[in-house]
Protein backbone atom coordinates (compact mmCIF):
# COMPACT_ATOMS: atom_id res chain seq x y z
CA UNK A 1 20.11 -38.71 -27.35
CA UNK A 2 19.52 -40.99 -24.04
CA UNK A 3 20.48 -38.01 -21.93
CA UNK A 4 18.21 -35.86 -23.70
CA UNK A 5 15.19 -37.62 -23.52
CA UNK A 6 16.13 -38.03 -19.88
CA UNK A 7 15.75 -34.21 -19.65
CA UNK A 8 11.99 -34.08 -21.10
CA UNK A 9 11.03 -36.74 -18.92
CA UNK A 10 12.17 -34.98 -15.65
CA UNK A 11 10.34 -31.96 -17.56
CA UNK A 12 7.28 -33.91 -17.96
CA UNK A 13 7.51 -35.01 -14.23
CA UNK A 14 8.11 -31.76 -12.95
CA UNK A 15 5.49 -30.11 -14.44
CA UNK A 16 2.95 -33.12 -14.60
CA UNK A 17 3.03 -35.54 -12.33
CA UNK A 18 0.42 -35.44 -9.33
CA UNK A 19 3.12 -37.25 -7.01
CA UNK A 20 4.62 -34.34 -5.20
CA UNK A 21 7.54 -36.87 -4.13
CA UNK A 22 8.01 -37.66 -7.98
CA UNK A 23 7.81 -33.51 -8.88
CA UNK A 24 10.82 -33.01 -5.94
CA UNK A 25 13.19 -35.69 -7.46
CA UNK A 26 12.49 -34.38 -10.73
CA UNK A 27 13.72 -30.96 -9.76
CA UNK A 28 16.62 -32.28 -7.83
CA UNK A 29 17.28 -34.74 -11.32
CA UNK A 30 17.47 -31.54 -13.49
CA UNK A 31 19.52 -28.92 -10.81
CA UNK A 32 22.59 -31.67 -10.86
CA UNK A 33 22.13 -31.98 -14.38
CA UNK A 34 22.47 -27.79 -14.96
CA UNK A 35 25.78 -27.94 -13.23
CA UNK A 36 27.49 -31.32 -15.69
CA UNK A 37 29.56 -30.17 -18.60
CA UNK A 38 26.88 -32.46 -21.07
CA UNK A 39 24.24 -29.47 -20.36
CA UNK A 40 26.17 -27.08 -22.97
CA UNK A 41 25.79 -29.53 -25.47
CA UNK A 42 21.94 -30.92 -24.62
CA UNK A 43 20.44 -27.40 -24.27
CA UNK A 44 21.44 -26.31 -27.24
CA UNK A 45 20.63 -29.44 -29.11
CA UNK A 46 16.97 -29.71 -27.81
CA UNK A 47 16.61 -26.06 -28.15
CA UNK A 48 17.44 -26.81 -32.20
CA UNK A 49 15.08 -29.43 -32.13
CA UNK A 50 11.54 -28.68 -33.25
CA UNK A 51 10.08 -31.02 -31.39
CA UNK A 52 10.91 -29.73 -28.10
CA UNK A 53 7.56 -28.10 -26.40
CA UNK A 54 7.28 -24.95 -24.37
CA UNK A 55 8.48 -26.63 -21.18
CA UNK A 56 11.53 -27.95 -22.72
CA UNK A 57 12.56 -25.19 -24.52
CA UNK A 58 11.45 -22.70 -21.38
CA UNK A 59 14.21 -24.73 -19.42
CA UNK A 60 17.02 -24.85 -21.92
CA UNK A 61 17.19 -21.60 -22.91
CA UNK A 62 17.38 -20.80 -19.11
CA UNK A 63 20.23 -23.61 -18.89
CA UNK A 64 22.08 -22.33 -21.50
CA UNK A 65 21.91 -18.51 -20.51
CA UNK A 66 23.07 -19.61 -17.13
CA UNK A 67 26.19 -21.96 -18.40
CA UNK A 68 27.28 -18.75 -20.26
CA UNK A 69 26.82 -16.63 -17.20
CA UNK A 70 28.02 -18.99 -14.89
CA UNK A 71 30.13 -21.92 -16.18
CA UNK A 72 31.68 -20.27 -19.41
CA UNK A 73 35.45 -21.31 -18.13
CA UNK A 74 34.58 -25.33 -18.86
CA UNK A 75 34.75 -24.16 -22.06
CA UNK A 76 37.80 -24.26 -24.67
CA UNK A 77 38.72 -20.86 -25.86
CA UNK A 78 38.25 -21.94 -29.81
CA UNK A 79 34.34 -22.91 -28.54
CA UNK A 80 33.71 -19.57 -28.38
CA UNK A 81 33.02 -18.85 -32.69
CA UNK A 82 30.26 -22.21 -32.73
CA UNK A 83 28.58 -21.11 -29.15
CA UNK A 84 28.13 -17.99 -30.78
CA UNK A 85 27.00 -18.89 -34.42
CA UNK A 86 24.45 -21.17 -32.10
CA UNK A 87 23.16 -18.29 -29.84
CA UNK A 88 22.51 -16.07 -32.99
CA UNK A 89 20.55 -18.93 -34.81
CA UNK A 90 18.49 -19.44 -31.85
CA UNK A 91 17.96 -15.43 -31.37
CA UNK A 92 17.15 -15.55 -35.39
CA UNK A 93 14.68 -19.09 -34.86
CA UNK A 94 13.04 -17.41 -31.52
CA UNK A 95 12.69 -13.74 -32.87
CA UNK A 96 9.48 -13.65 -32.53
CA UNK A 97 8.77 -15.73 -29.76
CA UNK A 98 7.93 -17.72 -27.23
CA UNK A 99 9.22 -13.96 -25.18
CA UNK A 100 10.79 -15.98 -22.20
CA UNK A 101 12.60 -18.30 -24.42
CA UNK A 102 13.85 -15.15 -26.85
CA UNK A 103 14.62 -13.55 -23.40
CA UNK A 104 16.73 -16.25 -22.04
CA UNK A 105 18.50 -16.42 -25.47
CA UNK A 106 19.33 -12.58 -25.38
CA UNK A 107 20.86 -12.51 -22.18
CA UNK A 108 23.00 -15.78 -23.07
CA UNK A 109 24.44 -13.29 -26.10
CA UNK A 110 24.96 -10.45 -23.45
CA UNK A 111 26.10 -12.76 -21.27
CA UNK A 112 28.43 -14.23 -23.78
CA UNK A 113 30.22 -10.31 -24.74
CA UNK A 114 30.83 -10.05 -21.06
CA UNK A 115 33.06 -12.95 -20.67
CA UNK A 116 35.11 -12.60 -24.21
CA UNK A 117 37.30 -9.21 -25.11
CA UNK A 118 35.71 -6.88 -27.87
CA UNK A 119 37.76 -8.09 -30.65
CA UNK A 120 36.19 -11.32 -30.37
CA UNK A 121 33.61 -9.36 -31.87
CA UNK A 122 35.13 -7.88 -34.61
CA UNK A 123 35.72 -4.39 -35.71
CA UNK A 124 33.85 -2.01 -33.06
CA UNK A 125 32.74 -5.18 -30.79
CA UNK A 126 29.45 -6.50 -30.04
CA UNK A 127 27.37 -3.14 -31.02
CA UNK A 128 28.83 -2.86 -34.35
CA UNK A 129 28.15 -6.64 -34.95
CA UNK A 130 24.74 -6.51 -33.84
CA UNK A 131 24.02 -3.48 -36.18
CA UNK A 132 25.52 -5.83 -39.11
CA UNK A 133 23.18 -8.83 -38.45
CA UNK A 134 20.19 -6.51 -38.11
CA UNK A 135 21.42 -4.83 -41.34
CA UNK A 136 21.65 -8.23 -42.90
CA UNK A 137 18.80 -10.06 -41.38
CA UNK A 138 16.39 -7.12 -40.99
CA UNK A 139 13.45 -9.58 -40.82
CA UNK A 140 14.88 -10.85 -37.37
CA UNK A 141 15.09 -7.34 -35.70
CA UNK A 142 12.32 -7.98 -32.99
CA UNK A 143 15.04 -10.77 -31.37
CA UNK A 144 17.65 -8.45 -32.35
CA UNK A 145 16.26 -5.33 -30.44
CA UNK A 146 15.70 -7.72 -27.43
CA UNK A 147 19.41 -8.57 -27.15
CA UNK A 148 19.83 -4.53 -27.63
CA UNK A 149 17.92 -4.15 -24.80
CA UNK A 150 19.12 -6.36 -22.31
CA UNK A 151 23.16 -5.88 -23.48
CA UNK A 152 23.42 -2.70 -20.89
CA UNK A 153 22.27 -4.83 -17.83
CA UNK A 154 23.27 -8.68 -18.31
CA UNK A 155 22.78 -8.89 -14.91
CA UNK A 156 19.42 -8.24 -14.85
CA UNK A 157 19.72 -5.02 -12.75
CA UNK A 158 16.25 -3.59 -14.65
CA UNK A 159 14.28 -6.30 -13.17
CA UNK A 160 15.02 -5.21 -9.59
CA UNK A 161 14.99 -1.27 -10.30
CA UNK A 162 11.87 -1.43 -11.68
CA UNK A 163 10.83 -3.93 -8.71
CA UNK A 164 12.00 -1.06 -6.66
CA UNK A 165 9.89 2.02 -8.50
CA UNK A 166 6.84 -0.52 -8.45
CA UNK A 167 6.93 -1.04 -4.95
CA UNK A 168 8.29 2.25 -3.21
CA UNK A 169 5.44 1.48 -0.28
CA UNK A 170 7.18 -0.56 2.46
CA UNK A 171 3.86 -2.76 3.05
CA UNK A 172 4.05 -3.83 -0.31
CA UNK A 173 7.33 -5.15 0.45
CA UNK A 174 5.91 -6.86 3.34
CA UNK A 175 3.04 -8.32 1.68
CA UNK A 176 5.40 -9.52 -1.05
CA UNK A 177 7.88 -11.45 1.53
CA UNK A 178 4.78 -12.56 3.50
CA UNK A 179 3.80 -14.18 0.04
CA UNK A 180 6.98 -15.69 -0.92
CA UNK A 181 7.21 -16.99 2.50
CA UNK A 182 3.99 -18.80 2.26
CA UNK A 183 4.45 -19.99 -0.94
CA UNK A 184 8.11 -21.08 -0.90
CA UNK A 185 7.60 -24.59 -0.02
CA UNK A 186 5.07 -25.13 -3.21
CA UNK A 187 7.37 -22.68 -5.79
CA UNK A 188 10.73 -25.34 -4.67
CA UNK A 189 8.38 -28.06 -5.81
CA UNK A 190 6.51 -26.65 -8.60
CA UNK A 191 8.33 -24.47 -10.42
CA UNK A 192 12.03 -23.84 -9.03
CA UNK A 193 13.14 -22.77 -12.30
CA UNK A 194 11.30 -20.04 -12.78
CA UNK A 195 11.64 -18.88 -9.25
CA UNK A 196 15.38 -19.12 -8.94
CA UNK A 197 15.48 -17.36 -12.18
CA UNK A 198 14.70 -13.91 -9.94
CA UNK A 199 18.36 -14.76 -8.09
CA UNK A 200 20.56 -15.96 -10.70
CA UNK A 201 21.56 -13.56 -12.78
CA UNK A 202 25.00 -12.52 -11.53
CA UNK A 203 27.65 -13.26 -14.88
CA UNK A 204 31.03 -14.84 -13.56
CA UNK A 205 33.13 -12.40 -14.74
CA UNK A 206 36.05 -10.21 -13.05
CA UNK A 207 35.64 -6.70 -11.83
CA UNK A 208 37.51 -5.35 -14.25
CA UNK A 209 36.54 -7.12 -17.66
CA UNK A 210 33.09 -5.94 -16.25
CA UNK A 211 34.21 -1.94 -15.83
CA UNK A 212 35.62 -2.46 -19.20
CA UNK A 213 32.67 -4.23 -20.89
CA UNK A 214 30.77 -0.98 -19.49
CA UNK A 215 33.69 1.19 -21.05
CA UNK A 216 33.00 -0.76 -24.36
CA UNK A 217 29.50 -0.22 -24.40
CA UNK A 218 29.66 3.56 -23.52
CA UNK A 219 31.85 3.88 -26.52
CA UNK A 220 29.57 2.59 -28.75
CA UNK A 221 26.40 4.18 -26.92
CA UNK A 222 25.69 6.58 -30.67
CA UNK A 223 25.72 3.70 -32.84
CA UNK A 224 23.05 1.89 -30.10
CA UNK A 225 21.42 4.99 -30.43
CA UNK A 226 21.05 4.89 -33.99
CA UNK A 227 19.98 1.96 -34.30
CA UNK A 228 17.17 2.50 -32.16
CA UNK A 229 16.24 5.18 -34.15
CA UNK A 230 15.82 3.81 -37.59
CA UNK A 231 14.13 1.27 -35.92
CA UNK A 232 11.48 4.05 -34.76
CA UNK A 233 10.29 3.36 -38.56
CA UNK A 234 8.82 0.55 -37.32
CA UNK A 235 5.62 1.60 -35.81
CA UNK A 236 4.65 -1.87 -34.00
CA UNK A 237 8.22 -1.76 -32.32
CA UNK A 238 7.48 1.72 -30.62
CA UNK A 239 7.61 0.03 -27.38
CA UNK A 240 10.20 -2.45 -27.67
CA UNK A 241 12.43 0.48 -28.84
CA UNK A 242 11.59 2.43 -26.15
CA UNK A 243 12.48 0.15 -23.73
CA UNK A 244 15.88 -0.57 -25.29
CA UNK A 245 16.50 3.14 -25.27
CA UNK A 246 15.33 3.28 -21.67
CA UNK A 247 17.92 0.04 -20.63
CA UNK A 248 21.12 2.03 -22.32
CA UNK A 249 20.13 5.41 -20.36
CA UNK A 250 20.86 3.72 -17.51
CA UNK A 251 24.28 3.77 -18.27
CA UNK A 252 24.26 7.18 -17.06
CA UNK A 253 26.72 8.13 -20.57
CA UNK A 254 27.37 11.74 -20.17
CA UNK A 255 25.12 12.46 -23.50
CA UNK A 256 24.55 16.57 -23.39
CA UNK A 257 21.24 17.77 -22.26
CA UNK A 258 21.42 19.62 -25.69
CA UNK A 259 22.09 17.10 -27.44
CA UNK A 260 19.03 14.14 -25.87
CA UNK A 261 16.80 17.87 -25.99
CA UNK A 262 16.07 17.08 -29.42
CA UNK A 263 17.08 13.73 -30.04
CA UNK A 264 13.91 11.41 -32.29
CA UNK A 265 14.29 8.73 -29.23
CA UNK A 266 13.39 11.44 -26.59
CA UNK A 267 10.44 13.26 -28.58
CA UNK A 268 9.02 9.82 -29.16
CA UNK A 269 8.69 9.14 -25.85
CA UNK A 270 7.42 12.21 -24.46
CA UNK A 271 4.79 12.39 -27.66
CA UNK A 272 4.06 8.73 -26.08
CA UNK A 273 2.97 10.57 -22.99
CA UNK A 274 -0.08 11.74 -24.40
CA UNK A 275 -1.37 9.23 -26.56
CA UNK A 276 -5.33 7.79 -25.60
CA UNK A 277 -3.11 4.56 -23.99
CA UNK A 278 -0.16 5.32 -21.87
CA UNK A 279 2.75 4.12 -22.73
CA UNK A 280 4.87 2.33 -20.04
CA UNK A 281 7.59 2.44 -21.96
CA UNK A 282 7.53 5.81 -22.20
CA UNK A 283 7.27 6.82 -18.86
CA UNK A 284 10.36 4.50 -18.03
CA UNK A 285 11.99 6.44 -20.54
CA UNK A 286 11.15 9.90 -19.09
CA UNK A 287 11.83 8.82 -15.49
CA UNK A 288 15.69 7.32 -16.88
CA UNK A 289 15.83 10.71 -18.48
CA UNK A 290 14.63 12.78 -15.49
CA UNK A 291 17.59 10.70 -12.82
CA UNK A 292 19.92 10.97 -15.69
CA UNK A 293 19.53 14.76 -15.77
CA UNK A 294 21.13 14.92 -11.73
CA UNK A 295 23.37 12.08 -12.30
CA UNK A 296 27.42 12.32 -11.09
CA UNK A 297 28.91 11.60 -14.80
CA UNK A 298 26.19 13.01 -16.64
CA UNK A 299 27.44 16.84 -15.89
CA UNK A 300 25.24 18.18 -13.48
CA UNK A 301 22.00 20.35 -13.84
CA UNK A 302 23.60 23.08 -15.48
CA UNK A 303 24.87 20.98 -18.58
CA UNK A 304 21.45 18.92 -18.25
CA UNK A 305 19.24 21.93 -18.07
CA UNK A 306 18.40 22.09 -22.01
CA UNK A 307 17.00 18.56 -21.44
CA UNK A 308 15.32 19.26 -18.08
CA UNK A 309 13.55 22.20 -19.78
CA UNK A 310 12.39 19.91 -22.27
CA UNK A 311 10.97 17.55 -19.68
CA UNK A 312 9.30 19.47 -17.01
CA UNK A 313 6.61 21.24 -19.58
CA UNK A 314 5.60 17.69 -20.64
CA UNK A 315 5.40 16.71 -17.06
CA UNK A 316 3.43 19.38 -16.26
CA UNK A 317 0.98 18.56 -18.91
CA UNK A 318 -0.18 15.57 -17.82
CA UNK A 319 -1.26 17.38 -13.90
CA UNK A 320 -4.96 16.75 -15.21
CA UNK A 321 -5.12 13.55 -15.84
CA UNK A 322 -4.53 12.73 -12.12
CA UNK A 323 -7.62 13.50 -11.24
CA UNK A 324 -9.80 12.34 -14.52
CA UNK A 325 -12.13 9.45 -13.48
CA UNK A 326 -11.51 7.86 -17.27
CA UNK A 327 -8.16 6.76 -16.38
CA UNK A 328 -7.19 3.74 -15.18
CA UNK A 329 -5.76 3.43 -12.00
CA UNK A 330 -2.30 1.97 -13.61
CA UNK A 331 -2.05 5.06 -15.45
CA UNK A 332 -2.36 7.26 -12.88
CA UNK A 333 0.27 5.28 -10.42
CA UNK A 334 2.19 5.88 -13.60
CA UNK A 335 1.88 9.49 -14.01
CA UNK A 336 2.40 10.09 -10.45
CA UNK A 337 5.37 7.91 -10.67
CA UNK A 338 7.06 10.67 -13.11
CA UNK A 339 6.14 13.81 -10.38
CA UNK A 340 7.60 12.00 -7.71
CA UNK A 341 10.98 11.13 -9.73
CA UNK A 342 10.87 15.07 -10.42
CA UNK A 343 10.77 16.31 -7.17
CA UNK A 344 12.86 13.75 -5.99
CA UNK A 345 15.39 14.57 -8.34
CA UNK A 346 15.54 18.50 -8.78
CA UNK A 347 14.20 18.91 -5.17
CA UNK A 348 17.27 21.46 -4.42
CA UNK A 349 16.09 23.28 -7.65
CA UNK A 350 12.85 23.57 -6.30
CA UNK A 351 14.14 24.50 -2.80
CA UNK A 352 14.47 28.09 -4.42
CA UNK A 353 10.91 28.80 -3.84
CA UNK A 354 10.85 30.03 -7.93
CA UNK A 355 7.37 30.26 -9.60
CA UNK A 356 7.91 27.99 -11.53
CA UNK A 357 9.03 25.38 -8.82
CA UNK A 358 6.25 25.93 -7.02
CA UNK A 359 4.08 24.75 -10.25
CA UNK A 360 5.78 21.62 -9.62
CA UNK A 361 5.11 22.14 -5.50
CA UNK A 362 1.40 22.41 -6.55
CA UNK A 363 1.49 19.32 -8.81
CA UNK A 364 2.98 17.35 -5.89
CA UNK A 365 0.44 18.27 -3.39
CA UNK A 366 -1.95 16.83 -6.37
CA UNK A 367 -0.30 13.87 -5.86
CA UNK A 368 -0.22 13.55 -2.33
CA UNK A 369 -4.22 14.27 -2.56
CA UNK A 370 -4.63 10.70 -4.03
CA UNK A 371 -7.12 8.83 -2.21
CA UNK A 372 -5.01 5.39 -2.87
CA UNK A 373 -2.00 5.57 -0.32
CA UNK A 374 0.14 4.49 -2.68
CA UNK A 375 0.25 6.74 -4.77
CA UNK A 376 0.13 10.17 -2.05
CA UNK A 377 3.01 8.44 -0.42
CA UNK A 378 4.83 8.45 -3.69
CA UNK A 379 5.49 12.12 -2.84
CA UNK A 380 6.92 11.74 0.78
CA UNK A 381 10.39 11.55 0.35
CA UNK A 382 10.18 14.56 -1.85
CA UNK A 383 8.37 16.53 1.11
CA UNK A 384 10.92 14.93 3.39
CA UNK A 385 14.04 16.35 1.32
CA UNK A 386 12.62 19.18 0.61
CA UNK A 387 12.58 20.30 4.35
CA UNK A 388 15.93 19.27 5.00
CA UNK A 389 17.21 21.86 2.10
CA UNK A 390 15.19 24.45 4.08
CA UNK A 391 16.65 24.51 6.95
CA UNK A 392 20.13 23.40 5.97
CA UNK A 393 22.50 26.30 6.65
CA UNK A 394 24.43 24.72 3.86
CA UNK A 395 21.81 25.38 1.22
CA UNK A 396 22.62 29.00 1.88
CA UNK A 397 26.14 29.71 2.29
CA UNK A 398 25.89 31.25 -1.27
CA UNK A 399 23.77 34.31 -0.26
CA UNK A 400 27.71 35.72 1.82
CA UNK A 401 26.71 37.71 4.79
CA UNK A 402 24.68 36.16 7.47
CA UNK A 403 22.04 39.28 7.25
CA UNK A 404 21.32 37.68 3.26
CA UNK A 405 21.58 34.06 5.06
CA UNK A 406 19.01 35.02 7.48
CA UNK A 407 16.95 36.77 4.79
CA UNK A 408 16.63 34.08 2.24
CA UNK A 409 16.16 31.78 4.35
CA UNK A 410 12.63 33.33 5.95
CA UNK A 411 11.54 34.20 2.68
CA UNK A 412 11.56 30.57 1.66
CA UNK A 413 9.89 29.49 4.69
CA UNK A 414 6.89 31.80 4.05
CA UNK A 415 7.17 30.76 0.51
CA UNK A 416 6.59 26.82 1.34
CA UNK A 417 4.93 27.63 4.39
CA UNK A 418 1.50 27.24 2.96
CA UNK A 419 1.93 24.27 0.77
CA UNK A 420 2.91 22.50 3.92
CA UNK A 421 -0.06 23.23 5.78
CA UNK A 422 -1.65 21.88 3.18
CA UNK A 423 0.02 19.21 3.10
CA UNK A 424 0.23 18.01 6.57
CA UNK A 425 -3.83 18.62 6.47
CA UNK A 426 -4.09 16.30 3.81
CA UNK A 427 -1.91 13.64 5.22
CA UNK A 428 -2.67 13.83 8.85
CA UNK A 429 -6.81 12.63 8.01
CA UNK A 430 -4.74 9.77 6.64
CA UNK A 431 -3.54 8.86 10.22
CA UNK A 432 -6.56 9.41 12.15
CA UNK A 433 -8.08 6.27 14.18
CA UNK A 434 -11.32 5.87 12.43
CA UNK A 435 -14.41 5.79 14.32
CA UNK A 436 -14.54 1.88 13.69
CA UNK A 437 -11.22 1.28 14.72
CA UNK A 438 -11.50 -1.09 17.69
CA UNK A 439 -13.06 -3.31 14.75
CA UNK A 440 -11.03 -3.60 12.80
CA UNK A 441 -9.44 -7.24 11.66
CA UNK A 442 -5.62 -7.78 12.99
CA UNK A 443 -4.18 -7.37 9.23
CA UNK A 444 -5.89 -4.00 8.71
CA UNK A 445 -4.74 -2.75 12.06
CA UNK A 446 -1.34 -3.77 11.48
CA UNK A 447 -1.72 -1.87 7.90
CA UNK A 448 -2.88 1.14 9.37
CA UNK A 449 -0.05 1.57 11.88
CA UNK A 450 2.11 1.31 9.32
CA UNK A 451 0.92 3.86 7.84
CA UNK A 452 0.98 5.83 11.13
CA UNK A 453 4.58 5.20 11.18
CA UNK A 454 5.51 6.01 7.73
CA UNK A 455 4.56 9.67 8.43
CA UNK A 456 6.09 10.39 11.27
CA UNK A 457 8.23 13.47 9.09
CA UNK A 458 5.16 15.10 9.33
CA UNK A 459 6.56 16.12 13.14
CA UNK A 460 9.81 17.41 11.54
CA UNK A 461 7.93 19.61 9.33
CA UNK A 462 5.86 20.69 12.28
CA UNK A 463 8.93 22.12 14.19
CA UNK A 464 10.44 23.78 10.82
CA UNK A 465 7.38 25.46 10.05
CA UNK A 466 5.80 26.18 13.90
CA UNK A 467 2.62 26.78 15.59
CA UNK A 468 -0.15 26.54 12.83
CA UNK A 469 1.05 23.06 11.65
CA UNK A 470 1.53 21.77 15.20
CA UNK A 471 -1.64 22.75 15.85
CA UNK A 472 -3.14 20.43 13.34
CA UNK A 473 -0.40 17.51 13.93
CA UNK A 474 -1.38 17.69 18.10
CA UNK A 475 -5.38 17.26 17.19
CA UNK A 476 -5.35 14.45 15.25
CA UNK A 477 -2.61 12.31 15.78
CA UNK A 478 -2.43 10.26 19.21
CA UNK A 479 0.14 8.32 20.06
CA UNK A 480 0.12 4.85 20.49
């Protein structure tokens, strides 16, 4: 009890205290007491207690999860039954909130089938016993689907792929290590546990119980799968569902294309796609679904291509609404988001110079139109690839003679010769000094030629595609 008031008064002077001297021996107080063997067994206890406020609770569930990551060896094998019988009572008293605390709880749980074999489990492991509490306990399915959701990835790998997809522009990168720089000496005072929370993740578990946790999970990726889809008949868990769904396709399974084609998870989400308010858990769904078309284990395009043909039309679709002044800005970074992923991803499909390729060409030079400059440059790796398969003499070993090399490969040049003027116009006004430049404040000058850098493919299209583009490269971009 002494120790555990001791924790909610470091809280208190963590959070509270105007002494910043008082605030940095808090923080130290509470790191040494994370890494004692008494944390197990005060976490859990104050997370019990009802009396414990946001703060408290906030920190223990992040204690806990990171004992079970981390620290689970202190532990006696027969304290494996009671840590678990505590994790699902706290999943069951937090279902429906505070979210960071029900987080914290759910990746303890995941965190928890990493380090212990499947039998541990019982019959069918830690999928089959999660679709028996939720059977059971259906009230408590909101904290249920959570754990769902973050069982593929205990480690967290979602929050940094989706950091990655949110901040494909380089200068955002910059501008985010420029602000964690600045900031760093206030977050170690203020708020280290949150912070370190970013880094932390990593479970303390061998290689190959982790390749064989995967294994377990991939086994038991229909019954996930189904249980995500009854819970579909819950209209205000839509999103959570979708997300869940989204987490397990990164897996990368080997489901058939024919099979996702007409699966309820995969209509839902691409219905989602064109409801008034877009769903962001939809289009993380259709961009898992669009990688996890050209992924190694998943078959290939050919076994994918029922799936792909489902996709692309719904794509397609939403070409409009990147120009329509109604939407927000979000929504359009979003839509964009699932064009890029396309062309990224079938980019030697659309190499072919097909009609129906260059529908998606035409889409992509919509995108590259954008006014913001984060969202046109969402489109230049695609333009980047996309030149390499032209003039790669391995994209057309296929065609036999060198007469049929030669000929298919001229034909596609003319065929993508015009969107690439196009394109390079559209980019290269991007790159221009502007009449003002010699004004302009050290930080936007620094943006700017970053930007000037980022497109310097635009030469390497100019010497696939000749005298026309180089034309337009040489009058507007100068050299510094």
């Amino acid at each position: 009890m002494e120790l555990q008031n001791s924790v909610k008064e470091a809280l208190n002077a963590l959070y509270h205290h105007p002494d910043d001297a008082f605030r940095m021996e808090a923080d130290r107080w509470l790191q040494n007491f994370q890494r004692t063997i008494d944390a197990w067994q005060v976490a859990d206890n104050l997370l019990h207690d009802a009396t414990s406020n946001l703060e408290t609770l906030i920190f223990c569930s992040q204690t806990l999860r990171s004992k079970v990551q981390r620290d689970f060896e202190e532990l006696p094998s027969e304290a494996f039954r009671p840590l678990r019988s505590s994790l699902n009572t706290l999943l069951k008293k937090f279902h429906r909130g505070p979210p960071k605390v029900r987080t914290q709880i759910s990746i303890a749980v995941a965190a928890l089938a990493v380090q212990v074999p499947p039998e541990d489990w019982g019959d069918g492991g830690i999928v089959n016993w999660l679709k028996d509490e939720m059977t059971s306990h259906p009230e408590y399915i909101p904290g249920f689907l959570e754990l769902l959701t973050v069982l593929p990835e205990p480690d967290l790998k979602k929050v940094l792929l989706s950091y990655q997809k949110d901040l494909k522009d380089r200068n955002v990168w910059l501008g985010l290590a420029i602000f964690i720089t600045l900031l760093m000496p206030l977050l170690s005072c203020l708020c280290f546990h949150s912070f370190q929370e970013v880094f932390n993740y990593k479970i303390a578990a061998r290689p190959e119980r982790r390749r064989q946790f995967e294994k377990e999970l991939t086994s038991q990726i229909e019954v996930a799968l189904n249980i995500l889809t009854a819970c579909l008949k819950i209209s205000e868990l839509k999103e959570q569902v979708l997300e869940a769904f989204a987490s397990w396709l990164r897996l990368r399974h080997g489901i058939p294309g024919s099979l996702l084609a007409c699966h309820p998870l995969v209509h839902t989400a691409l219905s989602s796609l064109n409801s008034e308010i877009l769903s962001e858990a939809a289009v993380n769904v259709i961009s898992e679904l669009i990688h996890y078309t050209t992924a190694g284990n998943s078959g290939g395009i050919p076994v994918q291509m029922p799936l792909i043909q489902v996709i692309v039309p719904q794509v397609m679709s939403l070409k409009e609404q990147l120009r329509d002044p109604s939407k927000d800005e979000e929504d359009v970074k979003a839509i964009a988001r699932l064009f890029a992923d396309m062309g990224d991803s079938y980019v030697e499909l659309i190499a072919a110079g097909s009609n129906e390729s260059m529908m998606i060409v035409n889409a992509l030079l919509e995108v590259a139109s954008h006014p913001e400059y984060d969202i046109a440059s969402m489109t230049f790796n695609f333009w980047h690839s996309l030149q390499h398969f032209l003039t790669k003499r391995d994209s057309y070993t296929s065609f036999g003679n060198e007469a049929s090399i030669e000929g298919e490969s001229m034909r596609r040049l003319q065929v993508f010769r015009s969107p690439y003027e196009s394109l390079v116009s559209l980019v290269s006004s991007r790159v221009q000094y502007p009449p003002d430049y010699q004004t302009l404040s050290v930080e936007d000058l620094k943006e700017f030629k970053q930007t000037r850098y980022g497109n310097d493919w635009l030469f390497d299209i100019g010497y696939c595609f000749a005298f026309p583009v180089i034309s337009i490269l040489e009058n507007t971009l100068v050299l510094f």
